[in-house]
N, C-alpha and C. Protein backbone atom coordinates (compact mmCIF):
# COMPACT_ATOMS: atom_id res chain seq x y z
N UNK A 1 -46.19 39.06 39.26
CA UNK A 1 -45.46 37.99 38.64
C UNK A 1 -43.97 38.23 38.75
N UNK A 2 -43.56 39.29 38.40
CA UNK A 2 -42.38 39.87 38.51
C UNK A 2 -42.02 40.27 39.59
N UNK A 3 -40.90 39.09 40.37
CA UNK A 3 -40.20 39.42 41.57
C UNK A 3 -38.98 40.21 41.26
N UNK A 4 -38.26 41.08 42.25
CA UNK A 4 -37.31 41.66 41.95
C UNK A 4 -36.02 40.61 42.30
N UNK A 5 -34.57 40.55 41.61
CA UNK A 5 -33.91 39.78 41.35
C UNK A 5 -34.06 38.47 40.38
N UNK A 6 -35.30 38.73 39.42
CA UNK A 6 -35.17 37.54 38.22
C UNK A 6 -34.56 37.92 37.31
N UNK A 7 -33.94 36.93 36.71
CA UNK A 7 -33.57 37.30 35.33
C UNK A 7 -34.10 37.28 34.19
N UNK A 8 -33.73 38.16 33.02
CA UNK A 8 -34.74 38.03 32.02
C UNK A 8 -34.47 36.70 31.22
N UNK A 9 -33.53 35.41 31.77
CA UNK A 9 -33.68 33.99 31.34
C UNK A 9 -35.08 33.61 32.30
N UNK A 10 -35.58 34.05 33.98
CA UNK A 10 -36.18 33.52 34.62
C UNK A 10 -37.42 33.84 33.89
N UNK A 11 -37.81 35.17 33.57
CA UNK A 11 -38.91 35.65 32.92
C UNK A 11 -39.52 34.78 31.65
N UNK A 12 -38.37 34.73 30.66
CA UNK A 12 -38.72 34.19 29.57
C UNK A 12 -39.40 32.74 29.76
N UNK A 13 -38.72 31.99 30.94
CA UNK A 13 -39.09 30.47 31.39
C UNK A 13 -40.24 30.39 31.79
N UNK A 14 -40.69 31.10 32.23
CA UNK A 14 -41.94 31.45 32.97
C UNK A 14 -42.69 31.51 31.83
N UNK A 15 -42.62 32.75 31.03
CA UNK A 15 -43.64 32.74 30.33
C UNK A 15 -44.04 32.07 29.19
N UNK A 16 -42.53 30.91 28.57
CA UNK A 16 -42.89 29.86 27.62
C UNK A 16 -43.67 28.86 28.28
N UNK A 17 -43.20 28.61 29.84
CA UNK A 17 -44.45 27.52 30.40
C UNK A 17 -45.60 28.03 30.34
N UNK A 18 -45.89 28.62 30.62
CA UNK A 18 -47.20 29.23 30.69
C UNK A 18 -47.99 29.35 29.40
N UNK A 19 -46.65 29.65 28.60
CA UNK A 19 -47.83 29.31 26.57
C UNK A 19 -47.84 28.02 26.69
N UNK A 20 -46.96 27.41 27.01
CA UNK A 20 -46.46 25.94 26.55
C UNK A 20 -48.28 24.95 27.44
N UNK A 21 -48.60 25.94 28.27
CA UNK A 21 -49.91 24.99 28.88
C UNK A 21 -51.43 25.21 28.02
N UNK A 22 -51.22 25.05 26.54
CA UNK A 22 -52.14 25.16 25.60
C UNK A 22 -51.50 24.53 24.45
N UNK A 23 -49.90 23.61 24.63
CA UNK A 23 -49.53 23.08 23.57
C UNK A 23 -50.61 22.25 23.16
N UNK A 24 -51.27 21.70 23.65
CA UNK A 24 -52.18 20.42 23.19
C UNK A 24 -52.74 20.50 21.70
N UNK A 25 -53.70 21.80 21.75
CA UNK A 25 -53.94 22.75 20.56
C UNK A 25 -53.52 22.48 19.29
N UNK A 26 -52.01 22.56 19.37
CA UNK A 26 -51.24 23.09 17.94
C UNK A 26 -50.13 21.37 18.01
N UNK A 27 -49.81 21.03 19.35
CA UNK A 27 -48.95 19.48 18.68
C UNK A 27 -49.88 18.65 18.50
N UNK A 28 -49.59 17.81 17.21
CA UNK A 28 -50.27 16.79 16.61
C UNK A 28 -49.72 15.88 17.81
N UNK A 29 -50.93 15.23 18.33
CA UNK A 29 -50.50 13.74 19.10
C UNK A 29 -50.66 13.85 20.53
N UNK A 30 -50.86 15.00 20.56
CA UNK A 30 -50.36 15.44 22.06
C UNK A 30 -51.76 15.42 22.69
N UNK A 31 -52.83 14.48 23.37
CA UNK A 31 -54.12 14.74 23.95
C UNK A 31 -54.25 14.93 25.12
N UNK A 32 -53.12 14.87 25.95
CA UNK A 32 -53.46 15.42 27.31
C UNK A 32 -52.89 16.72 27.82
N UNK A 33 -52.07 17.08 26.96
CA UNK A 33 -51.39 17.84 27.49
C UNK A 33 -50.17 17.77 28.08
N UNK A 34 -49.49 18.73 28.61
CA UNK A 34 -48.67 18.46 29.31
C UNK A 34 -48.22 18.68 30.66
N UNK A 35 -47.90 18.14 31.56
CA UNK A 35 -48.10 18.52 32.76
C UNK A 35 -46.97 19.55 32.90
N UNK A 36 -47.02 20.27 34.14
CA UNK A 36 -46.35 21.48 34.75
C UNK A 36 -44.58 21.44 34.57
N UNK A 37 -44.63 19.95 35.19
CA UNK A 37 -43.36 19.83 35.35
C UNK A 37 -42.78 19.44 33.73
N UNK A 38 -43.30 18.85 32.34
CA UNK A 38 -42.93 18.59 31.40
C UNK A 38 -42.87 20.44 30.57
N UNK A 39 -43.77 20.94 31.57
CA UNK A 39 -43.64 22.66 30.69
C UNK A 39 -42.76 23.41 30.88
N UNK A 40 -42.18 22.94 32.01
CA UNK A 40 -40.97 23.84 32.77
C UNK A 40 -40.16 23.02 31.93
N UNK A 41 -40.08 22.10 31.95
CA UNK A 41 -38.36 20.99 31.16
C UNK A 41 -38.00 21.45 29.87
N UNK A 42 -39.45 21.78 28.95
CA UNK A 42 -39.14 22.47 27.40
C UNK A 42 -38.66 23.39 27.60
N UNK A 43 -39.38 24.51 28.57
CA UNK A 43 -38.82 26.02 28.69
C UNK A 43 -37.34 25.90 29.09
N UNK A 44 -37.11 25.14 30.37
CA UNK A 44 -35.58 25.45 30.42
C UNK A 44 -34.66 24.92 29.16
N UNK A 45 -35.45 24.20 28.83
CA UNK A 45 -34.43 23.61 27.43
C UNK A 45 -33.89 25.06 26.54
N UNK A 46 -35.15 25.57 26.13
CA UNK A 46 -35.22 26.60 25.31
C UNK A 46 -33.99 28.06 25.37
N UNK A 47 -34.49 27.99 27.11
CA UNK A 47 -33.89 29.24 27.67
C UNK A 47 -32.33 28.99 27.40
N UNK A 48 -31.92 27.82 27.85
CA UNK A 48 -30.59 27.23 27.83
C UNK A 48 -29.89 27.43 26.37
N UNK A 49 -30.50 26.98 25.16
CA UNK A 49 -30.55 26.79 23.51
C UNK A 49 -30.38 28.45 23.55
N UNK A 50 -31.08 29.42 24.45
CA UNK A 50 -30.74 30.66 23.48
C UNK A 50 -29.65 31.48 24.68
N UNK A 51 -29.28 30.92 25.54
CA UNK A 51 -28.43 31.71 26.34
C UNK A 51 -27.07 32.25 25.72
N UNK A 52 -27.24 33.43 25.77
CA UNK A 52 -26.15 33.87 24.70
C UNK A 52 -26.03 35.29 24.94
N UNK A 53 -24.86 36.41 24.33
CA UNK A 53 -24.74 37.85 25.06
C UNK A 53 -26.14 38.13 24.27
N UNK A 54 -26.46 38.03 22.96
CA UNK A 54 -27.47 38.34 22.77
C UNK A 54 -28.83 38.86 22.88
N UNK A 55 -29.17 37.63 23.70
CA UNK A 55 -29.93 37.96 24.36
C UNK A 55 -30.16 38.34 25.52
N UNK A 56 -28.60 38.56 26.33
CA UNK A 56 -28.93 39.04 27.76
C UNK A 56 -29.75 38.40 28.77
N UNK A 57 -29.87 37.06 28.68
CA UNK A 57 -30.64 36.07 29.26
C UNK A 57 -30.41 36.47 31.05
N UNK A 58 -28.65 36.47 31.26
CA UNK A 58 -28.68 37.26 32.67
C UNK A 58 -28.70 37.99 33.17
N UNK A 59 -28.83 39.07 32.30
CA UNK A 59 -29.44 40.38 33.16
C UNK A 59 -30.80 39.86 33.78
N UNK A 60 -30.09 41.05 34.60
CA UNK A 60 -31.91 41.03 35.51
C UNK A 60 -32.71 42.16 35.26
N UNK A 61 -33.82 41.36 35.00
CA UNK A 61 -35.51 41.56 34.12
C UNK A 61 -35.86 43.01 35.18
N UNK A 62 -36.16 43.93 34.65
CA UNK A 62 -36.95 45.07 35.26
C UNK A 62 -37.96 45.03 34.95
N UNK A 63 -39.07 45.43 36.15
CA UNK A 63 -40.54 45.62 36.55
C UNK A 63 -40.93 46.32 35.88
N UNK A 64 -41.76 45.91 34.44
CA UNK A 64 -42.47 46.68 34.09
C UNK A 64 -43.81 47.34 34.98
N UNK A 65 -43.66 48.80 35.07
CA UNK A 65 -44.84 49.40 35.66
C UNK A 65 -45.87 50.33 35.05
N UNK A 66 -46.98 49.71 35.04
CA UNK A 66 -47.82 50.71 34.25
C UNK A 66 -47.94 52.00 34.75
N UNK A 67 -48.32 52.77 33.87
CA UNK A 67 -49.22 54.23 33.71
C UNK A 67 -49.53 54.17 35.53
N UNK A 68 -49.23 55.80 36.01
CA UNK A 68 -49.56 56.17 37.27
C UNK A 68 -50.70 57.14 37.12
N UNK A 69 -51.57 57.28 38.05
CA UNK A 69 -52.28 58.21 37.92
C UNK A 69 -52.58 59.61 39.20
């Protein structure tokens, strides 16, 4: 999932779409769902709303690597 050169704004986008494709669940009203491209539009919204030094949104995201054996 993790290409090298994303940022940890690209990461986070990614992975709110990806919750965001089970909103149906939890928003009242919502029966179809939402399509791909409406999951990406919240997430970038989001990512954008928290871009800040804070959170370091532009650094770039390092590869988590599991346990070697």
């Amino acid at each position: 999932m993790f290409s090298y050169h994303m940022t940890r704004g690209d990461v986070l986008r990614y992975r709110l779409a990806f919750a965001l494709s089970r909103a149906a669940k939890i928003v009242r009203g919502l029966r179809q769902g939402l399509t791909e491209d409406e999951r990406y539009a919240v997430a970038d919204h989001v990512v954008a709303q928290l871009s800040g030094d804070p959170w370091r949104l532009a650094d770039e995201a390092q590869p988590k690597i599991g346990p070697t054996t």
